[in-house]
Protein backbone atom coordinates (compact mmCIF):
# COMPACT_ATOMS: atom_id res chain seq x y z
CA UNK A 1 -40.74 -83.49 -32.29
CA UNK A 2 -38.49 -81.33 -34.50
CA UNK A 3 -40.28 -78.05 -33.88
CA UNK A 4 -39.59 -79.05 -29.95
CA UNK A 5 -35.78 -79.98 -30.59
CA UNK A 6 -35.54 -76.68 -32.62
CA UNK A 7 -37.51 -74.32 -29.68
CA UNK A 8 -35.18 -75.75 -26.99
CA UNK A 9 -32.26 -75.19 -29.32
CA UNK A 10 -32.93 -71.83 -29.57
CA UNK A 11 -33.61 -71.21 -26.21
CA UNK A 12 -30.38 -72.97 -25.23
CA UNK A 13 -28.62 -70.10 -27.62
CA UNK A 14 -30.58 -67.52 -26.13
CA UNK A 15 -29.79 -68.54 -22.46
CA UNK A 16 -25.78 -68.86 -23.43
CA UNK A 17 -25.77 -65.27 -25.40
CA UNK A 18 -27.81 -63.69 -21.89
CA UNK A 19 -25.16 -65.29 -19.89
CA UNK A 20 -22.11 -64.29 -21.67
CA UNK A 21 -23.78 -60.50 -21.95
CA UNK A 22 -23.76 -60.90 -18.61
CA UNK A 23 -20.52 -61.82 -17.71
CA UNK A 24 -19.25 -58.98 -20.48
CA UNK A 25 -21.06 -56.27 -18.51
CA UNK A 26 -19.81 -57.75 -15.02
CA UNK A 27 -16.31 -57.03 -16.99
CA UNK A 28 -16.60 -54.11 -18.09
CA UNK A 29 -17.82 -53.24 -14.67
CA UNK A 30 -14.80 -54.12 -12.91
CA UNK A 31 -12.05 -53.12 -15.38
CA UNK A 32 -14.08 -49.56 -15.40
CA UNK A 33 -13.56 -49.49 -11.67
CA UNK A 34 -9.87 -50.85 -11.93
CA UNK A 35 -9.61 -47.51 -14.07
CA UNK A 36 -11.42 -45.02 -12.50
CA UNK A 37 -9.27 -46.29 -8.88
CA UNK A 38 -5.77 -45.86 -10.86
CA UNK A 39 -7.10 -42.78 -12.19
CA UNK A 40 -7.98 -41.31 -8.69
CA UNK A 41 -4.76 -42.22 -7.53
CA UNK A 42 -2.91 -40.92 -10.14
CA UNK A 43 -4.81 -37.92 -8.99
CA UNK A 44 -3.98 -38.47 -5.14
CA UNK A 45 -0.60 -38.86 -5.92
CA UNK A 46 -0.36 -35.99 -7.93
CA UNK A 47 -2.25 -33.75 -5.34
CA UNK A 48 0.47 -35.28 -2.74
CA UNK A 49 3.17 -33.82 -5.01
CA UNK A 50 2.18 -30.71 -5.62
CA UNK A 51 1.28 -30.62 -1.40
CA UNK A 52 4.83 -31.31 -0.80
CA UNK A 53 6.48 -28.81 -3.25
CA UNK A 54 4.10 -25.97 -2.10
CA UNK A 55 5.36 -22.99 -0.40
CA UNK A 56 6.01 -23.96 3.48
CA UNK A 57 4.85 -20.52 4.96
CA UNK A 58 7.97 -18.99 6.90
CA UNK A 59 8.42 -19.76 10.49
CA UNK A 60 7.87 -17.65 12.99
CA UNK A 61 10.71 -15.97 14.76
CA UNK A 62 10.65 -17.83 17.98
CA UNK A 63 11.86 -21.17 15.59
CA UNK A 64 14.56 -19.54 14.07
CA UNK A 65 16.77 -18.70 16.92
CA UNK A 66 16.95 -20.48 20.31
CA UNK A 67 15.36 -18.81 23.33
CA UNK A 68 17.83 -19.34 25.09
CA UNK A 69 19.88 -16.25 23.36
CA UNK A 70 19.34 -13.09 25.03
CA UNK A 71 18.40 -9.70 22.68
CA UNK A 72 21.18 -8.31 20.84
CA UNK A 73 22.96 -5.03 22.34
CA UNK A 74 21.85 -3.63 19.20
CA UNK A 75 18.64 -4.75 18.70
CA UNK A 76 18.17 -3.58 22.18
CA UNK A 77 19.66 -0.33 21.53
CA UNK A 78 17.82 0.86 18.26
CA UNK A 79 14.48 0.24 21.03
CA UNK A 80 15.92 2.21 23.28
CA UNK A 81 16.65 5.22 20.76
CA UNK A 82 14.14 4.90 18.82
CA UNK A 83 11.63 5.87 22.12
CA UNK A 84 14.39 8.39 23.08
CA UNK A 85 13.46 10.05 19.62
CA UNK A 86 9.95 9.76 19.82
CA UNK A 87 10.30 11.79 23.31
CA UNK A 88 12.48 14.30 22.17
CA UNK A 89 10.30 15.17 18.86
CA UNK A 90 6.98 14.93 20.93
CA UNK A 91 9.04 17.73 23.13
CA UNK A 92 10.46 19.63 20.06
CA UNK A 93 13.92 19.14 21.64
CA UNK A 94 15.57 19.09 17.86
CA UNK A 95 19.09 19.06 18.94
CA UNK A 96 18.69 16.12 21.19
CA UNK A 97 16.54 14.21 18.89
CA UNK A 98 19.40 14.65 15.94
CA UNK A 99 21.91 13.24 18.32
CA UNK A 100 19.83 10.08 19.25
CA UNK A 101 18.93 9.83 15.42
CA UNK A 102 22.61 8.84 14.67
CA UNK A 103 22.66 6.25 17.49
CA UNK A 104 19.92 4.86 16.07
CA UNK A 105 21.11 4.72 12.50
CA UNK A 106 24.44 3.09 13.80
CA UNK A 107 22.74 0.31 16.13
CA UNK A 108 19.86 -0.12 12.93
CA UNK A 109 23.60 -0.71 11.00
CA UNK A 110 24.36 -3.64 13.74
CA UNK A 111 21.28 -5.42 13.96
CA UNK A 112 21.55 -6.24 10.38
CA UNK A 113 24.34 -8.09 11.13
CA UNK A 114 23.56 -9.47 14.98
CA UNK A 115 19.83 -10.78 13.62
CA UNK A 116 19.70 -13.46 11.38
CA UNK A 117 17.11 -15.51 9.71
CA UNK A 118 14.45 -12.25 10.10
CA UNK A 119 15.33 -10.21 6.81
CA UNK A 120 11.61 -9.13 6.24
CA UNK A 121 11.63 -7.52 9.63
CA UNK A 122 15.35 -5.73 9.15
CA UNK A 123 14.07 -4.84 6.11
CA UNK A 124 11.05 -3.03 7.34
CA UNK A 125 13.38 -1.14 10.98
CA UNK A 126 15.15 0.31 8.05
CA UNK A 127 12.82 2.03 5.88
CA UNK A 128 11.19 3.14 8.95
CA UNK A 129 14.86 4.83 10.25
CA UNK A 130 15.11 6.04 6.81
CA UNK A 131 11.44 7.53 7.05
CA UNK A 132 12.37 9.37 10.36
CA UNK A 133 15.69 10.46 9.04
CA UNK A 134 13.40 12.58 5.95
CA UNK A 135 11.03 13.55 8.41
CA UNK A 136 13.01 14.75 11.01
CA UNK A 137 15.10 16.77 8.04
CA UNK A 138 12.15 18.59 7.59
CA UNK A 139 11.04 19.23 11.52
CA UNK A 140 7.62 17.05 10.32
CA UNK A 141 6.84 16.86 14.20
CA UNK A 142 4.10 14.37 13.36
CA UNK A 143 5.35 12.15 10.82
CA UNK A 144 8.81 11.72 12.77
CA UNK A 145 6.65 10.40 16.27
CA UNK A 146 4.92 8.32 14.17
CA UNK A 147 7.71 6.65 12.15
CA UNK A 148 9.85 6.84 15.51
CA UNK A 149 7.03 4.35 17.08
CA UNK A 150 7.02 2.12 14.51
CA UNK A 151 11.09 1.51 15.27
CA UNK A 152 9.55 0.88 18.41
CA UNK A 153 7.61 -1.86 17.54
CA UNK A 154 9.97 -3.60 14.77
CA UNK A 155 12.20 -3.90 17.61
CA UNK A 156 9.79 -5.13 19.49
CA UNK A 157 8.80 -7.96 16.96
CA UNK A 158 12.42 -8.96 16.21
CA UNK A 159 13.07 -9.60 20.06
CA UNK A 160 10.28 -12.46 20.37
CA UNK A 161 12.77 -14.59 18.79
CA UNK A 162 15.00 -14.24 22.27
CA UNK A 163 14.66 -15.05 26.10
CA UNK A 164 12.77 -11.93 27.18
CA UNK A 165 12.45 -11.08 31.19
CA UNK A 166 9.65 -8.40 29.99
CA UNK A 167 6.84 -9.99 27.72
CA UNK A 168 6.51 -8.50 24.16
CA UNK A 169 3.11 -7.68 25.11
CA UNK A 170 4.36 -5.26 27.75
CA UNK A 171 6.46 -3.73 25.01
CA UNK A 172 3.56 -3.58 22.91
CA UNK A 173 1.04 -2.02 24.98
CA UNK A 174 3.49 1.23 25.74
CA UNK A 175 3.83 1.08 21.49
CA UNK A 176 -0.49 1.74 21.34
CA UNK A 177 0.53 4.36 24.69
CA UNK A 178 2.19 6.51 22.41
CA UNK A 179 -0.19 5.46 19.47
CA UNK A 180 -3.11 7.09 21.31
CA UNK A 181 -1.04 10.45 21.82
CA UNK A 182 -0.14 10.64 18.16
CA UNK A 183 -3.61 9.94 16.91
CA UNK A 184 -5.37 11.85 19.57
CA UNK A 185 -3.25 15.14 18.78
CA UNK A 186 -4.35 14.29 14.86
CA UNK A 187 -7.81 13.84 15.66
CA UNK A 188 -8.04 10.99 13.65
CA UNK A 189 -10.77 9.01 15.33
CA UNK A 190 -10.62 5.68 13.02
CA UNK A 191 -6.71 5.19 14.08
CA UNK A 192 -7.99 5.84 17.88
CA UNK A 193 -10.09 3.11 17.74
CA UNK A 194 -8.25 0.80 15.95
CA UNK A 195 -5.84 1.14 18.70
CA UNK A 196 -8.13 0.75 20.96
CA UNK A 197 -9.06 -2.38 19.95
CA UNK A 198 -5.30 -3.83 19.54
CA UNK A 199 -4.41 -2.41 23.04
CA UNK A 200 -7.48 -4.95 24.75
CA UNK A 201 -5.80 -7.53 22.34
CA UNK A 202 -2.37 -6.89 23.75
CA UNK A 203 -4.14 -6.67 27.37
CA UNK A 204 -5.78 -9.93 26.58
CA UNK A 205 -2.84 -12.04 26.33
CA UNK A 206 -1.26 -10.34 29.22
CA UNK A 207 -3.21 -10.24 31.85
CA UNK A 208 -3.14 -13.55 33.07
CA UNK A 209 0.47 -12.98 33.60
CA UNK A 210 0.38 -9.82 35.22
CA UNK A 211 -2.40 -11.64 37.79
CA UNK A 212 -0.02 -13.91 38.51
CA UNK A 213 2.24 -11.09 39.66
CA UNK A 214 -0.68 -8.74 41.25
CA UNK A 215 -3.87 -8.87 41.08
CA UNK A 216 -3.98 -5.55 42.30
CA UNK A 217 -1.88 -4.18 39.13
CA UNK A 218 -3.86 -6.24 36.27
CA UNK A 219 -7.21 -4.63 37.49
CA UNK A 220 -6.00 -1.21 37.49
CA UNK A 221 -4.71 -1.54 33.85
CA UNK A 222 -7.98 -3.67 33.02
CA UNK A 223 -9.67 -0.56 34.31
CA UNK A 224 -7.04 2.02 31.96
CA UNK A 225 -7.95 -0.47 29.07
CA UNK A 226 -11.94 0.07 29.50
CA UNK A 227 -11.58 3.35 30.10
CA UNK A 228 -9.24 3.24 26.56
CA UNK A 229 -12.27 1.23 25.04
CA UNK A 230 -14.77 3.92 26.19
CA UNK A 231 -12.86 7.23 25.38
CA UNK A 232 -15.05 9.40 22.32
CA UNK A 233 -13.04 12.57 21.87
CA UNK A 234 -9.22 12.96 21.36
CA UNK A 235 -9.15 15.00 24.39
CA UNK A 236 -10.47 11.42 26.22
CA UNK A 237 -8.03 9.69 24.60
CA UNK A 238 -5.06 12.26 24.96
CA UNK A 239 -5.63 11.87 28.99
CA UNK A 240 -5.97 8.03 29.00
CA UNK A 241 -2.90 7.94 27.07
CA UNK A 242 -0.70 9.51 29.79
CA UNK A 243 -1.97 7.26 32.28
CA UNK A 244 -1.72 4.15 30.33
CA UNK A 245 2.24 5.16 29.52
CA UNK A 246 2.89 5.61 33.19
CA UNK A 247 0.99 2.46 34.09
CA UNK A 248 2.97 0.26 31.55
CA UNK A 249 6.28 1.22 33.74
CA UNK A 250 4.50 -0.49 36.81
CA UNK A 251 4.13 -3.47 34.21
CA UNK A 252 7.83 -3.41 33.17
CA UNK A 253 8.80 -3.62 37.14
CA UNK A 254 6.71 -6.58 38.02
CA UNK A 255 8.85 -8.75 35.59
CA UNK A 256 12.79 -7.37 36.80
């Protein structure tokens, strides 16, 4: 009778130890969870933080001024020169080229002032009129196109910012024009392709607007821009060039 009392005793004990082991592990269960979910968003929070005091990347230019703003004389101008250089040095016209070289300087001078919020780009139209200014110094026919072009094409970066009757793209396209000459005359057949390929780029996002306009005009420059893509000597390239810079005029018209 004892020995009974005694077994069920003990296996009383033994069922009250199981059951508070149990509820200690269903404890620690939950208060690890509690834990581990503070700890994680601890983490989130922190991730959150350093999200929000990250670097916003820059915007782009069309955000920082309204479109309804037309281009700046200036900024205008220093395009304008900065092709009337490039002509004048492709032609070896020196005298001419000096002249329009100090126009440029002084409307390079204005834009500084006339275009804000887009430091990065002033930055870079000046050391490229500072480039030209050494290279023209010097009569470095080749350098001086090259460095005149780029002017071309800071400009035409800067203006996206405005209200533009011409799209960039159109501005663009007559930039790789004048990028095929210089390349061509250097025989440097890496650069010509890697024009190549920007000019169907530029084309690309064109094109449907020039349909719009004619459909006659954006197949005969989507014919110029295979024929661009197909070119394999400079001499190719050289003669596609010409054609391309008088076709970009007809593109220029069909927005005025």
């Amino acid at each position: 009778m004892n020995t009974k009392v005694g077994k069920r005793r003990s296996r009383y004990w033994l069922n009250s130890v199981a059951v508070c082991l149990v509820a200690l592990i269903a404890f620690l269960i939950i208060w690890s969870d509690g834990c581990s979910s503070g700890s994680q968003n601890a983490v989130n929070s922190d991730e959150a933080a350093t999200m929000s005091n990250s670097p916003v990347p820059p915007a782009s230019a069309n955000a920082v001024n309204t479109a309804a703003e037309s281009v700046p004389t200036s900024l205008a101008g220093a395009g304008e020169y900065g092709e009337n250089v490039y002509d004048y040095t492709k032609a070896n016209d020196w005298n001419a080229t000096s002249l329009k070289l100090e126009a440029l300087r002084e409307s390079a001078k204005d834009v500084r002032t006339d275009v804000k919020n887009q430091s990065d780009a002033t930055d870079s139209l000046d050391e490229h009129v500072a480039a030209l200014g050494l290279a023209l110094a010097v009569k470095d026919r080749q350098t001086a196109m090259r460095e005149a072009n780029r002017v071309t094409l800071d400009v035409a970066n800067m203006t996206t910012a405005y209200k533009l009757s011409v799209p960039v793209e159109v501005i663009r396209l007559d930039y790789y024009g004048r990028e095929l000459e210089i390349w061509a005359e250097a025989k440097d057949a890496i650069r010509l392709q890697a024009t190549a390929h920007e000019m169907r780029r530029e084309w690309d996002a064109l094109r449907s607007s020039v349909a719009a306009h004619s459909a006659a005009e954006a197949k005969k420059f989507e014919a110029l821009v295979a024929r661009v893509e197909s070119a394999r000597t400079p001499s190719d390239y050289a003669s596609v060039a010409t054609l391309v810079l008088n076709e970009v005029d007809n593109l220029e018209k069909l927005f005025h």
